[in-house]
N, C-alpha and C. Protein backbone atom coordinates (compact mmCIF):
# COMPACT_ATOMS: atom_id res chain seq x y z
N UNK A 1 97.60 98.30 103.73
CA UNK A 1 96.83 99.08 102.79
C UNK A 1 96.45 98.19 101.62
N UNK A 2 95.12 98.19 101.17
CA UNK A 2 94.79 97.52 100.34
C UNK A 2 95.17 98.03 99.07
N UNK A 3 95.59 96.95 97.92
CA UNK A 3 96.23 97.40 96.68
C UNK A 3 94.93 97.32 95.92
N UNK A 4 94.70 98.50 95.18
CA UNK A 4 93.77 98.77 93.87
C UNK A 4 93.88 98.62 92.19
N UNK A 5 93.06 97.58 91.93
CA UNK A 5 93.07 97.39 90.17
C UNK A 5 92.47 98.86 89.61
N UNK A 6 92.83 98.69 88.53
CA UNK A 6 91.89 99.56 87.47
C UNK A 6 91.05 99.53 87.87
N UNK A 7 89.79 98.91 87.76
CA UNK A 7 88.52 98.66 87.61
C UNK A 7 87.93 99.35 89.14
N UNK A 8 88.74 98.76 90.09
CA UNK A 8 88.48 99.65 91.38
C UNK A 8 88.73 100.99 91.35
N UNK A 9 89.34 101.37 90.90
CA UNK A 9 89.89 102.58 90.92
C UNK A 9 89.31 103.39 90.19
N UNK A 10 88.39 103.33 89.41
CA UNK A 10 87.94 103.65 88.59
C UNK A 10 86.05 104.05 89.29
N UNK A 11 86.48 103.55 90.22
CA UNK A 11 85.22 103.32 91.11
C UNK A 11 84.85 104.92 92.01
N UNK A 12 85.76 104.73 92.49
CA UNK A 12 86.50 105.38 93.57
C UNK A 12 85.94 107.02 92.91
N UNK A 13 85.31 107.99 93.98
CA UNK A 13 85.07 109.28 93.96
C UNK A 13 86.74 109.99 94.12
N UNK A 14 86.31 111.60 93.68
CA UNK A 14 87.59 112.16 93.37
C UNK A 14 88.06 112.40 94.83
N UNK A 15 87.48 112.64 95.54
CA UNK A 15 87.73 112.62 97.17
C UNK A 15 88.33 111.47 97.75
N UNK A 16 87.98 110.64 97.04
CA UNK A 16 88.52 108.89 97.78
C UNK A 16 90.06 108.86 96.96
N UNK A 17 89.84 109.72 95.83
CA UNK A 17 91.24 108.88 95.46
C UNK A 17 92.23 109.81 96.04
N UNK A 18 92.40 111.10 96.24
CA UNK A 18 93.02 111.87 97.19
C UNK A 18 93.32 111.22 98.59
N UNK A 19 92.40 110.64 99.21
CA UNK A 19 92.65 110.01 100.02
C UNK A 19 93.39 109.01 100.36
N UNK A 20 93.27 107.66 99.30
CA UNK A 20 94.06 106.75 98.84
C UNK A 20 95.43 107.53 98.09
N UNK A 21 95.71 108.24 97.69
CA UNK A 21 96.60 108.76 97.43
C UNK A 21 97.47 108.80 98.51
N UNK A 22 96.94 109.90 99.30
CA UNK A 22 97.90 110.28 100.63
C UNK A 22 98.22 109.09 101.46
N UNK A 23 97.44 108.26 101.56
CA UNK A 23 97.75 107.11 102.45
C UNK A 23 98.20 105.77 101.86
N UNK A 24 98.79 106.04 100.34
CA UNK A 24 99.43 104.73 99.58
C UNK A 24 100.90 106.02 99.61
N UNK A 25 101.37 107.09 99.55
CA UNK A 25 102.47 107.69 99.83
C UNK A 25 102.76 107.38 100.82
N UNK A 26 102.11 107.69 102.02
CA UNK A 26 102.95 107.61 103.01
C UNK A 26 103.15 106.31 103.46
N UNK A 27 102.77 105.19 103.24
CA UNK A 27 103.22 103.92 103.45
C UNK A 27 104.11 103.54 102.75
N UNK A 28 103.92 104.50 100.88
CA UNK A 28 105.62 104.42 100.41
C UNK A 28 106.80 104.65 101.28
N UNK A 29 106.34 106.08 102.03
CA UNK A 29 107.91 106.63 102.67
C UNK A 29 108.25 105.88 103.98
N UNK A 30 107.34 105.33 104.37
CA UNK A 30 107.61 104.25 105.52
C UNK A 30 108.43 103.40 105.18
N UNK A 31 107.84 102.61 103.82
CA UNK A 31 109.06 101.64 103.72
C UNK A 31 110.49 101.81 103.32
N UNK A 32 110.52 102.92 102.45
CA UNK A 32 111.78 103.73 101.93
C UNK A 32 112.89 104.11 103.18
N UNK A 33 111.98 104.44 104.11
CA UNK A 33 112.47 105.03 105.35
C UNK A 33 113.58 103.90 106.19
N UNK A 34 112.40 102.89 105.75
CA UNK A 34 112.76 101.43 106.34
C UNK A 34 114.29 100.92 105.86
N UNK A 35 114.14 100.92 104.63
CA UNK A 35 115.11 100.25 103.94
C UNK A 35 116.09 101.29 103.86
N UNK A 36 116.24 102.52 103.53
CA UNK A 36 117.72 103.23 104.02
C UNK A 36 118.08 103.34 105.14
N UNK A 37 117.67 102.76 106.14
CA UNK A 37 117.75 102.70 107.38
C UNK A 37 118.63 101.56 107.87
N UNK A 38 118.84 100.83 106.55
CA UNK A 38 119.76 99.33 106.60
C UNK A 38 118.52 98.25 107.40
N UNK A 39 117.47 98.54 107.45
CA UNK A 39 116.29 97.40 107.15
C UNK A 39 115.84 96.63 106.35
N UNK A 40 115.30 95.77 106.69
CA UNK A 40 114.61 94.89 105.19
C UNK A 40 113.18 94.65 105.57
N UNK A 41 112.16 95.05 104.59
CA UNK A 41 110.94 94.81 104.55
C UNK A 41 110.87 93.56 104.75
N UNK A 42 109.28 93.35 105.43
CA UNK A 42 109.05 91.80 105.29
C UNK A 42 108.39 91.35 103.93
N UNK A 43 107.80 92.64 102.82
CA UNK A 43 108.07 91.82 102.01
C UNK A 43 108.27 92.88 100.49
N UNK A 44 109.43 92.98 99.87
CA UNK A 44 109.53 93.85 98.93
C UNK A 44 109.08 93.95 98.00
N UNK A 45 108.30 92.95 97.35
CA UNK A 45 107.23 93.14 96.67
C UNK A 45 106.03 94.05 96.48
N UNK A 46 105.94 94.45 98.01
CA UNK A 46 104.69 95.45 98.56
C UNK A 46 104.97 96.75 97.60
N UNK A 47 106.42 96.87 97.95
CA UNK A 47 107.04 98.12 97.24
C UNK A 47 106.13 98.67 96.33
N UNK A 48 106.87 97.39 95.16
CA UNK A 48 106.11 97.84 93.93
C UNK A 48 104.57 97.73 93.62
N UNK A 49 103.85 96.98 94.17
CA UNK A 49 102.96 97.35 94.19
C UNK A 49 102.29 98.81 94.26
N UNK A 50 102.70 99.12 95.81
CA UNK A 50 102.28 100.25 96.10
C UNK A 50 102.78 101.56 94.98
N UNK A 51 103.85 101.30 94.11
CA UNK A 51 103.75 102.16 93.00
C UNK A 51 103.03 102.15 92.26
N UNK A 52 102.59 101.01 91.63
CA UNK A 52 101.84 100.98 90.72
C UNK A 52 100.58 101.25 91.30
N UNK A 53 100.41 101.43 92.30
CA UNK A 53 98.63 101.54 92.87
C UNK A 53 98.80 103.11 92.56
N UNK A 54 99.68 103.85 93.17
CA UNK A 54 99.83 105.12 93.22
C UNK A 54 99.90 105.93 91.59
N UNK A 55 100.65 104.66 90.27
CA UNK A 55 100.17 105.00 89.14
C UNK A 55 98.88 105.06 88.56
N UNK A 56 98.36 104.01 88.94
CA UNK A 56 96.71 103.26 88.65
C UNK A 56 95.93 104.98 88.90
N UNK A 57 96.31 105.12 89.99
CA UNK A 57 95.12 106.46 90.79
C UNK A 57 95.70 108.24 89.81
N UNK A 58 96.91 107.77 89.77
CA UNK A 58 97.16 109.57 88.85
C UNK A 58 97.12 108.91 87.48
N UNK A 59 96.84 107.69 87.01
CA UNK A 59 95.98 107.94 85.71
C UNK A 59 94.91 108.59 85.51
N UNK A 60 94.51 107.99 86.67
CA UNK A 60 92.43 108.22 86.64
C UNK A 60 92.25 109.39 86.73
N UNK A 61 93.21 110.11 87.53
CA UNK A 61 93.20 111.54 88.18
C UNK A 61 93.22 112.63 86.80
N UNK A 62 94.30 112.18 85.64
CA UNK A 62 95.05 112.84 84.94
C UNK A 62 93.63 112.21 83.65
N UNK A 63 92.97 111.14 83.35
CA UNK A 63 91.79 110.80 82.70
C UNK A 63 90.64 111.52 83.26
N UNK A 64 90.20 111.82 84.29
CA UNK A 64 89.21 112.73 84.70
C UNK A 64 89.83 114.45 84.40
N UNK A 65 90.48 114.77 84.61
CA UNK A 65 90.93 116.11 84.37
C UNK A 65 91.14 116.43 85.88
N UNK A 66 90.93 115.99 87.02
CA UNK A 66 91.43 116.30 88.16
C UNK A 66 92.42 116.53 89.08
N UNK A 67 93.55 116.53 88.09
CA UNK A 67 94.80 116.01 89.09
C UNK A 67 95.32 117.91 88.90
């Protein structure tokens, strides 16, 4: 999943970011899934990313009045 800046995100219709929403969660719970599972990501960094992408988008959400 591709990780999103501000500036992209900002791009992004209210439909797209719902979208990107649902599909930057559930690649969260994949890896979560992963790692209580006594796994190790190949790379844990992704992690956080993918939080902060998922912050980036309920800013915009919560700046548009849409969320």
């Amino acid at each position: 999943m591709a990780i999103f800046r501000a500036r992209d995100v900002q791009q992004l219709t209210d439909v797209e970011l719902l979208e990107q929403m649902g599909k930057l969660r559930m690649e969260l719970v994949r890896h979560y899934g992963k790692v209580s599972a006594g796994g190790a990501t190949e790379n844990p960094g992704h992690i956080r990313e993918l939080r902060r992408t998922i912050a980036r988008i309920m800013t915009e959400q919560n700046r548009r009045g849409t969320a």
